[in-house]
C-alpha atoms as a PDB file:
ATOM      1  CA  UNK A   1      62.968  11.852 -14.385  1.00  0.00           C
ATOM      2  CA  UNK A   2      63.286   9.201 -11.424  1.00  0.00           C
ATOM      3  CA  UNK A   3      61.637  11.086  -8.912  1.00  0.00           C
ATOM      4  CA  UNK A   4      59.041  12.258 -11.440  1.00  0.00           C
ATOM      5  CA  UNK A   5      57.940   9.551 -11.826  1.00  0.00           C
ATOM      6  CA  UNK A   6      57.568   8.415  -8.266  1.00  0.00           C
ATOM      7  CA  UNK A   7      55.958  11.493  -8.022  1.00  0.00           C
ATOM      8  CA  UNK A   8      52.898   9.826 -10.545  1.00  0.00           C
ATOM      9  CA  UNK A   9      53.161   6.887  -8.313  1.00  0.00           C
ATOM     10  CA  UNK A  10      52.877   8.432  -5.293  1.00  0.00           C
ATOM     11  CA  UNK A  11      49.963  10.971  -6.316  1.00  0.00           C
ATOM     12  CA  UNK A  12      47.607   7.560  -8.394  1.00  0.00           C
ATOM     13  CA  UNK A  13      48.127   5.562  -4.874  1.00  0.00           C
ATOM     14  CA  UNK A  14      46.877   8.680  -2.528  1.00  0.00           C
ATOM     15  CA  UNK A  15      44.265   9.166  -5.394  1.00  0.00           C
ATOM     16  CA  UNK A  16      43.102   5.133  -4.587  1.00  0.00           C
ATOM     17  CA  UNK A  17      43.544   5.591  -0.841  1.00  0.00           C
ATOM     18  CA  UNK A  18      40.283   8.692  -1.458  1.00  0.00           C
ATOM     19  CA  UNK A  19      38.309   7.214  -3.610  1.00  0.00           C
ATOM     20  CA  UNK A  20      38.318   3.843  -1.482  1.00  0.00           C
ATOM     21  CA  UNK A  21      37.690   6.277   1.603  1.00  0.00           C
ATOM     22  CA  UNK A  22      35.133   7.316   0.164  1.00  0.00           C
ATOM     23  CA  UNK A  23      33.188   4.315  -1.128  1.00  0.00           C
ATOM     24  CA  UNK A  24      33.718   3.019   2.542  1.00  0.00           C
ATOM     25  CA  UNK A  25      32.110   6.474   3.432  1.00  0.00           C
ATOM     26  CA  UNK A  26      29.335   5.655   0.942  1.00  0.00           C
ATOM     27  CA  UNK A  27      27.616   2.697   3.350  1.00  0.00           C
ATOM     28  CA  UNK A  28      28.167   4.587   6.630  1.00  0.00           C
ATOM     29  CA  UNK A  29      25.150   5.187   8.220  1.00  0.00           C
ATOM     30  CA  UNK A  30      23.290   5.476  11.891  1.00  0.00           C
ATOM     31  CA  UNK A  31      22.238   2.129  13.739  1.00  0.00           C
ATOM     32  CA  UNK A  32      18.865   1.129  13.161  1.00  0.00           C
ATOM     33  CA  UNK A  33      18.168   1.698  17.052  1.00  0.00           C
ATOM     34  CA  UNK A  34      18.653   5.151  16.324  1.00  0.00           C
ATOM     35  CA  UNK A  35      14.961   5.401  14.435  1.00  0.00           C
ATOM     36  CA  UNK A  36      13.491   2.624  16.592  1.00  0.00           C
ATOM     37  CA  UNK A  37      13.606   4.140  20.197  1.00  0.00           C
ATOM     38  CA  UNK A  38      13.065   0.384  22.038  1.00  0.00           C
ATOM     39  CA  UNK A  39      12.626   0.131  25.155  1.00  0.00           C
ATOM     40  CA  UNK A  40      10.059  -0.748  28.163  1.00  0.00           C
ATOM     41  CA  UNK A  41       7.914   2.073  29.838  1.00  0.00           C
ATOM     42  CA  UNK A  42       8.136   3.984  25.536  1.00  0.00           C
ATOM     43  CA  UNK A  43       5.424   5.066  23.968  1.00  0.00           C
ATOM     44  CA  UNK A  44       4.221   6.718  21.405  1.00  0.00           C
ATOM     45  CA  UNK A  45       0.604   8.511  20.761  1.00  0.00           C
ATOM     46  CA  UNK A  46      -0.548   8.618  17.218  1.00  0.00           C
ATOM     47  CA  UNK A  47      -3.907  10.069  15.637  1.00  0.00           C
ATOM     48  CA  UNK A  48      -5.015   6.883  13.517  1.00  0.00           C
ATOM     49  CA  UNK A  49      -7.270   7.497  10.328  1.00  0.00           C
ATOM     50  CA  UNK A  50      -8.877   4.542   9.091  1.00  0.00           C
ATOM     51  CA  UNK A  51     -10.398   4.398   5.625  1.00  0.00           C
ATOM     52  CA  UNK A  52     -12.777   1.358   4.679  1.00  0.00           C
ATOM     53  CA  UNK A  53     -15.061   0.375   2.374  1.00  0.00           C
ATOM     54  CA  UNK A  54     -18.788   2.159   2.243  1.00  0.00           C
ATOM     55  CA  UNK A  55     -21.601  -0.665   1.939  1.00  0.00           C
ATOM     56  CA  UNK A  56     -21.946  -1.968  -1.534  1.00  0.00           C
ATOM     57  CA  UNK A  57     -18.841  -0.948  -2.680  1.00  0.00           C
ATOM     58  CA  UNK A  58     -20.100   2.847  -3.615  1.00  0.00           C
ATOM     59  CA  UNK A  59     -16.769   4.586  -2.066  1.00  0.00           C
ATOM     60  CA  UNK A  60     -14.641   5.251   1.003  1.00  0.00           C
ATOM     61  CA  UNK A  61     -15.205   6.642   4.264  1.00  0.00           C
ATOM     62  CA  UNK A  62     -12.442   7.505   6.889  1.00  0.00           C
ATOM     63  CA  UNK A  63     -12.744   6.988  11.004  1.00  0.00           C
ATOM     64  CA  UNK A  64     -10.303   8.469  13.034  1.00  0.00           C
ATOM     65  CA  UNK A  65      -9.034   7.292  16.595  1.00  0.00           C
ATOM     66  CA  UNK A  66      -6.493   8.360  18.938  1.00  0.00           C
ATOM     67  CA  UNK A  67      -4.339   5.230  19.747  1.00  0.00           C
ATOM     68  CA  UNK A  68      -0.999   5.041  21.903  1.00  0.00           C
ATOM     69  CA  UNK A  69       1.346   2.117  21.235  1.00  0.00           C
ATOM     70  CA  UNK A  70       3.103   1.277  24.721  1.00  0.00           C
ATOM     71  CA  UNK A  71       6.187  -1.566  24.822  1.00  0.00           C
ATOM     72  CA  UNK A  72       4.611  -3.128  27.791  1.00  0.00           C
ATOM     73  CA  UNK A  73       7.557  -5.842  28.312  1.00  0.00           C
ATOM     74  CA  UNK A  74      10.689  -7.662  27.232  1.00  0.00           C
ATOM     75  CA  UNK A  75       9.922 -11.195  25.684  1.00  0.00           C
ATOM     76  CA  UNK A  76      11.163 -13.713  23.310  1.00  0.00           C
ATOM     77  CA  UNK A  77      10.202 -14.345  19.467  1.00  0.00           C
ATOM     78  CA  UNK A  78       9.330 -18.440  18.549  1.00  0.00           C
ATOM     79  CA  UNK A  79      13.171 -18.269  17.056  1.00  0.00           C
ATOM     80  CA  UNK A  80      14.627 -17.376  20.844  1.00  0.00           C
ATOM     81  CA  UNK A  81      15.513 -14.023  20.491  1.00  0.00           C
ATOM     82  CA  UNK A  82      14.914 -10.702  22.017  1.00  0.00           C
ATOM     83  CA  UNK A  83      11.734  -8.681  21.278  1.00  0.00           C
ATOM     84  CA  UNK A  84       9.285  -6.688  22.713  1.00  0.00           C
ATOM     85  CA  UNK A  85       5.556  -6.630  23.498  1.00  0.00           C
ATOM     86  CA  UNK A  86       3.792  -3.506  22.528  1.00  0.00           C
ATOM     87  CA  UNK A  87       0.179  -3.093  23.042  1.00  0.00           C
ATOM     88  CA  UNK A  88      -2.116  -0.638  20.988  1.00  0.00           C
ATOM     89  CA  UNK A  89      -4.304   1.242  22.827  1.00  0.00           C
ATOM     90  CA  UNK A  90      -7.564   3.516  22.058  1.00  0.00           C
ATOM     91  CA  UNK A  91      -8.574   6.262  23.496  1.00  0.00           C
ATOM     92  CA  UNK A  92     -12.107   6.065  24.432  1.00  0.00           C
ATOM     93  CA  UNK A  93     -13.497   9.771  24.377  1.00  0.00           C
ATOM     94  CA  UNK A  94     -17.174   9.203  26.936  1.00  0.00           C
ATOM     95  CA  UNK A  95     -15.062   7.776  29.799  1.00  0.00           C
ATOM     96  CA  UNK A  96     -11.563   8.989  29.350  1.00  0.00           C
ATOM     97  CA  UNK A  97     -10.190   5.355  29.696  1.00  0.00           C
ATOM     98  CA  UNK A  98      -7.344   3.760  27.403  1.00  0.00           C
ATOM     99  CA  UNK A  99      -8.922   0.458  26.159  1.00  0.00           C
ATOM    100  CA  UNK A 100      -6.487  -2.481  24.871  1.00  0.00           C
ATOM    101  CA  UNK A 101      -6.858  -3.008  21.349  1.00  0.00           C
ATOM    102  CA  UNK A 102      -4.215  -5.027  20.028  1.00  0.00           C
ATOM    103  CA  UNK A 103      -0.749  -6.543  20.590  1.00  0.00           C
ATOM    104  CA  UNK A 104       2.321  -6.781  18.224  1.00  0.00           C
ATOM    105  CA  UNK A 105       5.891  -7.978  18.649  1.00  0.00           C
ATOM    106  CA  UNK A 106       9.292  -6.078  17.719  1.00  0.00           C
ATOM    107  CA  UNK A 107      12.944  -7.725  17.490  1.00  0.00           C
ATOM    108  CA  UNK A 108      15.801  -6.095  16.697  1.00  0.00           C
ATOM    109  CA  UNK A 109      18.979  -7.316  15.442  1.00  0.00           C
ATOM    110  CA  UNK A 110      22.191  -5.587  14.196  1.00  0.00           C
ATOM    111  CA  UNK A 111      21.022  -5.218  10.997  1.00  0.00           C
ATOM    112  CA  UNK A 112      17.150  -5.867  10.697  1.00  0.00           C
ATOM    113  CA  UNK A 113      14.217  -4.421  12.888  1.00  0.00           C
ATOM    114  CA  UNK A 114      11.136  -6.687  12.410  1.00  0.00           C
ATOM    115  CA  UNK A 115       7.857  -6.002  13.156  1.00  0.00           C
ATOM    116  CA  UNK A 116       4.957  -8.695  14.201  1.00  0.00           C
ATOM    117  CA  UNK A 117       1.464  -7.840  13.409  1.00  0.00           C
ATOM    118  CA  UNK A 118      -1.836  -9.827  12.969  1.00  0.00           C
ATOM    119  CA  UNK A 119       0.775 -12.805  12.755  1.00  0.00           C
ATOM    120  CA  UNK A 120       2.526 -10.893   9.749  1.00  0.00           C
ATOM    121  CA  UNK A 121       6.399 -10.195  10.285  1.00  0.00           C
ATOM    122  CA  UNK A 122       7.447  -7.646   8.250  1.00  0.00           C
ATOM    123  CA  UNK A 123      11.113  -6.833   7.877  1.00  0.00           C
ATOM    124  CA  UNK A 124      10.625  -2.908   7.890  1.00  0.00           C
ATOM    125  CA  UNK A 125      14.246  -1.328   8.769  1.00  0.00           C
ATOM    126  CA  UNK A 126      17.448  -3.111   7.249  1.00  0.00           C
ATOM    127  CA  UNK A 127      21.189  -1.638   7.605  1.00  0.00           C
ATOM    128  CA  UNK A 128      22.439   0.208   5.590  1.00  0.00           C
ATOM    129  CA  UNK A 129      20.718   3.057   6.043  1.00  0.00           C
ATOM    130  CA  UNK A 130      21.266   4.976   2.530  1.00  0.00           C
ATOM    131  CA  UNK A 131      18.920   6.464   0.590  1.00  0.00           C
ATOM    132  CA  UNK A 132      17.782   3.894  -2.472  1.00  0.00           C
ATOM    133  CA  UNK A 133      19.124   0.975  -0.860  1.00  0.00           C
ATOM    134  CA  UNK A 134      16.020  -1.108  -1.076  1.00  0.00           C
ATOM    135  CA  UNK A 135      15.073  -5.074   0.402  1.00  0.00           C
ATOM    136  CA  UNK A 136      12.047  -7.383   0.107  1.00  0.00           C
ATOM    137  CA  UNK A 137      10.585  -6.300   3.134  1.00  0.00           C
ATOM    138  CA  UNK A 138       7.315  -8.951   3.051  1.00  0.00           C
ATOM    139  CA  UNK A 139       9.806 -11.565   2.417  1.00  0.00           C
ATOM    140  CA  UNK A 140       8.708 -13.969   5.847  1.00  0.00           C
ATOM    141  CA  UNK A 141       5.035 -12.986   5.200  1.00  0.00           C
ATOM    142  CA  UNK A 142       3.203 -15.774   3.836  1.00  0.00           C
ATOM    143  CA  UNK A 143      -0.265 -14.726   3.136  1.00  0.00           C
ATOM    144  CA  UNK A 144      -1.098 -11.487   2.215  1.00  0.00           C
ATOM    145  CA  UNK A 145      -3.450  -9.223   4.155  1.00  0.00           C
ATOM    146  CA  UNK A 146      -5.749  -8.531   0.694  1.00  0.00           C
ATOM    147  CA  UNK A 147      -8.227 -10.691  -0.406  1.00  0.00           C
ATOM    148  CA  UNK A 148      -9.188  -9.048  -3.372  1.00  0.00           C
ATOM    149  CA  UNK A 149      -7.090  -8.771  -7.462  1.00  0.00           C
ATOM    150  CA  UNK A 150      -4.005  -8.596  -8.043  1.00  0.00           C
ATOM    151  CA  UNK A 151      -3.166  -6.631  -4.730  1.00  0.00           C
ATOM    152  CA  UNK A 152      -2.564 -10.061  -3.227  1.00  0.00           C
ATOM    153  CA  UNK A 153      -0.062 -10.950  -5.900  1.00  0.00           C
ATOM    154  CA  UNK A 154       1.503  -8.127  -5.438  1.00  0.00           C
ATOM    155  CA  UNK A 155       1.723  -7.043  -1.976  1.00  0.00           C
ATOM    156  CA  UNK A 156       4.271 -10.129  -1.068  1.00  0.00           C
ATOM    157  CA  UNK A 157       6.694  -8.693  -3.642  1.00  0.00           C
ATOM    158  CA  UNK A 158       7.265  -5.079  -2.153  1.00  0.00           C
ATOM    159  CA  UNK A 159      10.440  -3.886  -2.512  1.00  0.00           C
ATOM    160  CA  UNK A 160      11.234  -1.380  -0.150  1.00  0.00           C
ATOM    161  CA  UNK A 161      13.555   0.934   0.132  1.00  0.00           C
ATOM    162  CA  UNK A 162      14.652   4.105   1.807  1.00  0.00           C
ATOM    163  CA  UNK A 163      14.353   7.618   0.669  1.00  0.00           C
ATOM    164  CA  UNK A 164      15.097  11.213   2.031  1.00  0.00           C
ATOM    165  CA  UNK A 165      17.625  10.124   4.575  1.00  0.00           C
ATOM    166  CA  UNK A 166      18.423  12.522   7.376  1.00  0.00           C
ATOM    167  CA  UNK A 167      16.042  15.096   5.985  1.00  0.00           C
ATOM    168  CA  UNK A 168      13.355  17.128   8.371  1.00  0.00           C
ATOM    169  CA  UNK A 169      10.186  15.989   8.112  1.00  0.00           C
ATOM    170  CA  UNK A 170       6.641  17.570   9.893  1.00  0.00           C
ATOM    171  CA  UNK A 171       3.717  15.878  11.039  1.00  0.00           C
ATOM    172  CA  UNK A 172       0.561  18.089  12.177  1.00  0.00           C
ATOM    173  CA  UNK A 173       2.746  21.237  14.383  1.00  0.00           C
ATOM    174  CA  UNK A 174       5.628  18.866  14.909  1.00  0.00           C
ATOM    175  CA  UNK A 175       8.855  19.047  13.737  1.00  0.00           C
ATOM    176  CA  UNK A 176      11.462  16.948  13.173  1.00  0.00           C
ATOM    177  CA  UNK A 177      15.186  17.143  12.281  1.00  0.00           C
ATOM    178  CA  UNK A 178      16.652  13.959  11.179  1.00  0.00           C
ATOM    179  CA  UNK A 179      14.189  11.501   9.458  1.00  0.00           C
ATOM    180  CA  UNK A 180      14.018   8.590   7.320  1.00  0.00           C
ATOM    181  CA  UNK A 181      11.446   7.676   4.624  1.00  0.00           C
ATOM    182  CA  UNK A 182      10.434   3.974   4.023  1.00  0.00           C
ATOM    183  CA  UNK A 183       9.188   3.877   0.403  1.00  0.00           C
ATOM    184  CA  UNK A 184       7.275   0.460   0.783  1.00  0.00           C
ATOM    185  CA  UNK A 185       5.247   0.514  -2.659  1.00  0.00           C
ATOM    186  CA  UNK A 186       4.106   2.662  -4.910  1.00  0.00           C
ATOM    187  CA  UNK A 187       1.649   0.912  -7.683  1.00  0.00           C
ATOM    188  CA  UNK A 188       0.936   3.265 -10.964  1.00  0.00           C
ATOM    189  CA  UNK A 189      -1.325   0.682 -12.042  1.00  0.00           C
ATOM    190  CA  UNK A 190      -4.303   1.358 -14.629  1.00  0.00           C
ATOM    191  CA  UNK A 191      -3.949   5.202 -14.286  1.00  0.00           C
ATOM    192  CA  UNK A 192      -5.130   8.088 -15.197  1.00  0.00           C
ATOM    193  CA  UNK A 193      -8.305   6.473 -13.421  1.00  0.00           C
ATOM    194  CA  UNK A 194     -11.024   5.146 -16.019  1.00  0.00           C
ATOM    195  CA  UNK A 195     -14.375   4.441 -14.957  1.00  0.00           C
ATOM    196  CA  UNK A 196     -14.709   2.259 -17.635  1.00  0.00           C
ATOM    197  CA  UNK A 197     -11.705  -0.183 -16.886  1.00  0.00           C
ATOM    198  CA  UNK A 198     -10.588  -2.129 -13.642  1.00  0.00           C
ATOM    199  CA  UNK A 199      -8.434   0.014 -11.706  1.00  0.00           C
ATOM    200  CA  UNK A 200      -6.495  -1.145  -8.886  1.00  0.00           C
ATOM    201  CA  UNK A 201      -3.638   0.895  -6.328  1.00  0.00           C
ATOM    202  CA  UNK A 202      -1.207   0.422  -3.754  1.00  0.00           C
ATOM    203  CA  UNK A 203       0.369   3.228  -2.025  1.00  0.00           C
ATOM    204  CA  UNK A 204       2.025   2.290   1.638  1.00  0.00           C
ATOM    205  CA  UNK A 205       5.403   4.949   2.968  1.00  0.00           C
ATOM    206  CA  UNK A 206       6.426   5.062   6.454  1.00  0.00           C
ATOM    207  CA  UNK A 207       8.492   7.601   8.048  1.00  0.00           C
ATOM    208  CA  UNK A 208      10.997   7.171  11.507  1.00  0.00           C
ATOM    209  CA  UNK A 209      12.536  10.141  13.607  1.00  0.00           C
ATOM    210  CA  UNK A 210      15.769   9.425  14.944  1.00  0.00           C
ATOM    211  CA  UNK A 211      15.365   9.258  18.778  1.00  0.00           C
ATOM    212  CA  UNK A 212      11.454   8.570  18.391  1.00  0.00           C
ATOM    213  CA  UNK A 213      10.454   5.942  16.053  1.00  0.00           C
ATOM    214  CA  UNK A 214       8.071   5.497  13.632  1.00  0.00           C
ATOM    215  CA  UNK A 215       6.093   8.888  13.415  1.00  0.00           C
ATOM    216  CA  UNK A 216       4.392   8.502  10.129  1.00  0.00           C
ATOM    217  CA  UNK A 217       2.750   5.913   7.888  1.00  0.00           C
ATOM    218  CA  UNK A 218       0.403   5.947   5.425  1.00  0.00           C
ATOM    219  CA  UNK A 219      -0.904   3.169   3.338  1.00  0.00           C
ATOM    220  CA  UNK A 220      -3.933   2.407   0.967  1.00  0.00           C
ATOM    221  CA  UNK A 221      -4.849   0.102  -1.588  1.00  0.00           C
ATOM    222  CA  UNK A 222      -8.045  -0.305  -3.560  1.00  0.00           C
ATOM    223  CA  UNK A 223      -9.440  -2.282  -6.453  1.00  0.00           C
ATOM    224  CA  UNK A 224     -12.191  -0.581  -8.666  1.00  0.00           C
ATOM    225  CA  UNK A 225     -14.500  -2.928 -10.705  1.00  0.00           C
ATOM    226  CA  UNK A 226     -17.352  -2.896 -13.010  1.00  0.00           C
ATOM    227  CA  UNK A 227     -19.857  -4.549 -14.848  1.00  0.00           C
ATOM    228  CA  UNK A 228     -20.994  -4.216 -18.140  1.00  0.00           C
ATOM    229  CA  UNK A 229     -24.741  -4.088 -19.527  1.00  0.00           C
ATOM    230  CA  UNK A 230     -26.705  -3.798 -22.841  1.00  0.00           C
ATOM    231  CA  UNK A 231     -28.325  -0.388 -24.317  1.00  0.00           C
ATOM    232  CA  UNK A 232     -29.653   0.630 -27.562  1.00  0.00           C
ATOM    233  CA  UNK A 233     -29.873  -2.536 -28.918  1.00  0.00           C
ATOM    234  CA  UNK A 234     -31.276  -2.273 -32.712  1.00  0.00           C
ATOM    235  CA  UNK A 235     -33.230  -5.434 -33.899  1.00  0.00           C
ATOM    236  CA  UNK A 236     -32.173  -5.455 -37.695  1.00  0.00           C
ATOM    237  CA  UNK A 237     -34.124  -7.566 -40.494  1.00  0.00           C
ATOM    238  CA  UNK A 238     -32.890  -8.435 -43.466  1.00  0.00           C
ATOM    239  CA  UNK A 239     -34.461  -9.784 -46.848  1.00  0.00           C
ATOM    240  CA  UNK A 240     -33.550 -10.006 -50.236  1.00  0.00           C
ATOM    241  CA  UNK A 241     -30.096  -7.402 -49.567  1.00  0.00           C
ATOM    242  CA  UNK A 242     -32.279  -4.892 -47.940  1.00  0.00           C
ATOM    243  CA  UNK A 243     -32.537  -4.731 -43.751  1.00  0.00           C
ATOM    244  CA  UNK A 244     -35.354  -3.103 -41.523  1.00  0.00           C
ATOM    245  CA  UNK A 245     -33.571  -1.514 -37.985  1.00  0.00           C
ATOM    246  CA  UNK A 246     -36.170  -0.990 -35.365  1.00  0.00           C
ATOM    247  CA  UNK A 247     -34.475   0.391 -31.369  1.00  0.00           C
ATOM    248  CA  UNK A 248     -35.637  -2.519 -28.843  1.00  0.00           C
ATOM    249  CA  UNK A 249     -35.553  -2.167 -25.615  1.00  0.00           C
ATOM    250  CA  UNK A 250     -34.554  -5.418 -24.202  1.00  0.00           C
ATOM    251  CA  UNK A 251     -31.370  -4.524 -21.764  1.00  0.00           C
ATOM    252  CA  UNK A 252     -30.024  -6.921 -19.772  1.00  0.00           C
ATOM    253  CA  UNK A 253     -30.488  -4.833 -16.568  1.00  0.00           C
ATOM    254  CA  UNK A 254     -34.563  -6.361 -17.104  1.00  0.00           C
ATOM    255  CA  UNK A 255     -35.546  -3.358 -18.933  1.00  0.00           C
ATOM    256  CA  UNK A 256     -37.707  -4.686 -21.771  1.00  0.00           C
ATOM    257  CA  UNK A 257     -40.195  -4.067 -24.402  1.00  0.00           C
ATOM    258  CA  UNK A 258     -42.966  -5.809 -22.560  1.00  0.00           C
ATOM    259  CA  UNK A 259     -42.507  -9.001 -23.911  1.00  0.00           C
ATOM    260  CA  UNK A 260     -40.388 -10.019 -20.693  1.00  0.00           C
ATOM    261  CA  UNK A 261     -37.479 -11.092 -23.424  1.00  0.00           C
ATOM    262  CA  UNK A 262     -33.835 -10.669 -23.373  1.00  0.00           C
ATOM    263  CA  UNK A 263     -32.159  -9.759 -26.709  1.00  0.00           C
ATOM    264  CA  UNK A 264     -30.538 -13.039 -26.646  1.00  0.00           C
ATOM    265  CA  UNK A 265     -33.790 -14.866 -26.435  1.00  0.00           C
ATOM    266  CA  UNK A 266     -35.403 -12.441 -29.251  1.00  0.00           C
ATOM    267  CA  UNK A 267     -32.177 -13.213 -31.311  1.00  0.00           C
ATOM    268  CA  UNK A 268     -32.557 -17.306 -30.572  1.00  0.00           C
ATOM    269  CA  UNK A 269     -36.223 -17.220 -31.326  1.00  0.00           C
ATOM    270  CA  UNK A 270     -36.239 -15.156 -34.894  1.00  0.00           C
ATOM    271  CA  UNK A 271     -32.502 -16.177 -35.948  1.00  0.00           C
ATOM    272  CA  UNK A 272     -34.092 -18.112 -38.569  1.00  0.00           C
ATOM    273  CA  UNK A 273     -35.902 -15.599 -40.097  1.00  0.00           C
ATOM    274  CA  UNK A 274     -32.344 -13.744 -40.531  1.00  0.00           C
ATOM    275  CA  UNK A 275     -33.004 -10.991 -37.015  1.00  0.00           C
ATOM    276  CA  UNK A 276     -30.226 -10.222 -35.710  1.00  0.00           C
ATOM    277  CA  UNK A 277     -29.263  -7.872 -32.128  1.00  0.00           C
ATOM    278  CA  UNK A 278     -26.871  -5.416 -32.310  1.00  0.00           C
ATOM    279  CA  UNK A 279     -26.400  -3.318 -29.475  1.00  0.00           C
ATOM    280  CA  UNK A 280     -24.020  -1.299 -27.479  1.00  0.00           C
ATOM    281  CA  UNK A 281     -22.030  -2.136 -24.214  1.00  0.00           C
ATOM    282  CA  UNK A 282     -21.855  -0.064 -21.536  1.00  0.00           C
ATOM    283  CA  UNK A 283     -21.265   0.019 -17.701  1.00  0.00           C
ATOM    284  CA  UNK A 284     -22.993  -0.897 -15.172  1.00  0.00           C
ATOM    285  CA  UNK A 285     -23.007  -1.561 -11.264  1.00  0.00           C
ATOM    286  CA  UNK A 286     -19.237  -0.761 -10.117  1.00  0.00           C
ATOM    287  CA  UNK A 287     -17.697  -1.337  -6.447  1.00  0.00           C
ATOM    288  CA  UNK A 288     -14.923  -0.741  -4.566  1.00  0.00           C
ATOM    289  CA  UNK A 289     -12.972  -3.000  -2.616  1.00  0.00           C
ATOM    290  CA  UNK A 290      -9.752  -2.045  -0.316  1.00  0.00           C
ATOM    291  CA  UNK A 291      -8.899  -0.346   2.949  1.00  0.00           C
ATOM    292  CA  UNK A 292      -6.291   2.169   4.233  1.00  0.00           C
ATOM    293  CA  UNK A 293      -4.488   3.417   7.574  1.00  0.00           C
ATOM    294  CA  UNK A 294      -3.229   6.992   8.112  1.00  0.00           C
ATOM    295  CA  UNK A 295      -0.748   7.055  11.536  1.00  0.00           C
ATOM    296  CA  UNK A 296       0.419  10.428  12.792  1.00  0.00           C
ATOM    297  CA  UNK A 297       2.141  11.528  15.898  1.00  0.00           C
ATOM    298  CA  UNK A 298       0.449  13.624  18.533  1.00  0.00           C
ATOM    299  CA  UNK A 299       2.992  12.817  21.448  1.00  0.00           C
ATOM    300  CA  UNK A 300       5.671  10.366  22.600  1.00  0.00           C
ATOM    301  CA  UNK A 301       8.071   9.802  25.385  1.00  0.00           C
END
């Protein structure tokens, strides 16, 4: 019975021993410097789709680049510490020349990876890397890059998190093995779509190749507004319990009767001689207001 029992015993402490294994097991992961691929003389080329606005807010239209982001030299951040200089430039098709477009900053530490754009540091790869482990990754940013609805709210609460860890991923006719996905935001805001309604969406994922870097991003956010005017406006008169409806035509987008008269002044001017406007709202002008950037990988070194 004696050794039965330590028998139990022994078997629930090996049975600890695994599971405790295993939740160690659960949080091992590669170094971040495994997806970031830092170091002077690196580059990578990337085919860059940018989507803006169309004049008057009518839609979207997409212009595409070829840009190549080069770390150009080893530097320090305003905090001291090791980063790099990268430098984005575009390819100029007429006189095959590489013109310099723009400059970020990078800093690594054991467990962050930090990226420095338009003055904006993003916190974009965090240890562990698991899949759903997730981090406010616009946490130092203190202005955010949208000016327009609740986009600007929003954007400095992203939670990101990662997604599809060590998984292939392609881009164009490349392939490659071991990826990770940054899910940055996803907004299912105001859908399905109504033309009728403000609409607004946020959509930003990047993706890193271990041994490359980043070889994949895609973000874009929009707001959708409208205005509302006036049609089929009935002009009803009423005496003695029984009404008169005539159709007016005195919309507020200036289409009248003649009389140069809004329904609101018609209804002012009679109200005493019991006239009232009914009429039915419906939209107007609309507009669009947001921006996007596509990135994918052509080459790298």
């Amino acid at each position: 019975m004696k050794n039965k029992f330590s028998a139990i015993i022994l078997i629930a402490f090996c049975s600890l021993l695994v599971i405790r294994c295993n939740s160690k097991n659960d949080l091992v992961s590669d170094h971040i410097s495994d997806y970031t691929n830092l170091g002077v003389g690196k580059y990578v080329i990337y085919k860059l789709d940018s989507t803006i606005t169309l004049p008057f807010g009518t839609g979207f239209t997409v212009n595409s680049y070829t840009v190549k982001d080069s770390i150009e030299a080893l530097i320090t951040d305003n905090l001291n510490r090791p980063a790099f200089r990268i430098v984005r430039y575009v390819w100029d098709e007429p006189t095959h020349v590489w013109n310099n477009s723009n400059t970020f900053m990078a800093v690594q530490t054991a467990n962050k990876f930090e990226y420095i754009e338009n003055n904006m540091r993003q916190v974009r790869l965090v240890s562990p890397i698991v899949d759903n482990f997730s981090w406010n990754g616009n946490s130092a940013i203190g202005v955010s890059p949208f000016h327009f609805g609740t986009n600007d709210a929003e954007y400095l609460d992203w939670s990101f998190s990662y997604s599809n860890v060590g998984m292939p991923f392609k881009v164009g006719n490349l392939n490659f093995d071991t990826t990770i996905t940054v899910v940055q935001y996803d907004s299912t805001i105001n859908k399905p779509f109504s033309v009728n309604n403000l609409n607004n969406y946020s959509s930003s994922y990047e993706v890193y190749a271990k041994g490359v870097g980043k070889i994949f991003q895609d973000l874009f956010s929009w707001e959708y507004q409208t205005s509302y005017i006036t049609r089929n406006c009935l002009l009803i008169h009423c005496l003695n319990n029984k009404c008169d409806t005539t159709q007016i035509k005195c919309n507020t987008d200036g289409t009248t009767d003649g009389s140069n008269k809004n329904c609101d002044s018609i209804a002012r001017a009679q109200l005493d001689a019991g006239v009232r406007i009914v009429c039915d709202t419906v939209p107007g002008n609309y507009y669009y207001s947001g921006y996007g950037v596509k990135l994918s990988i052509l080459n790298h070194n």
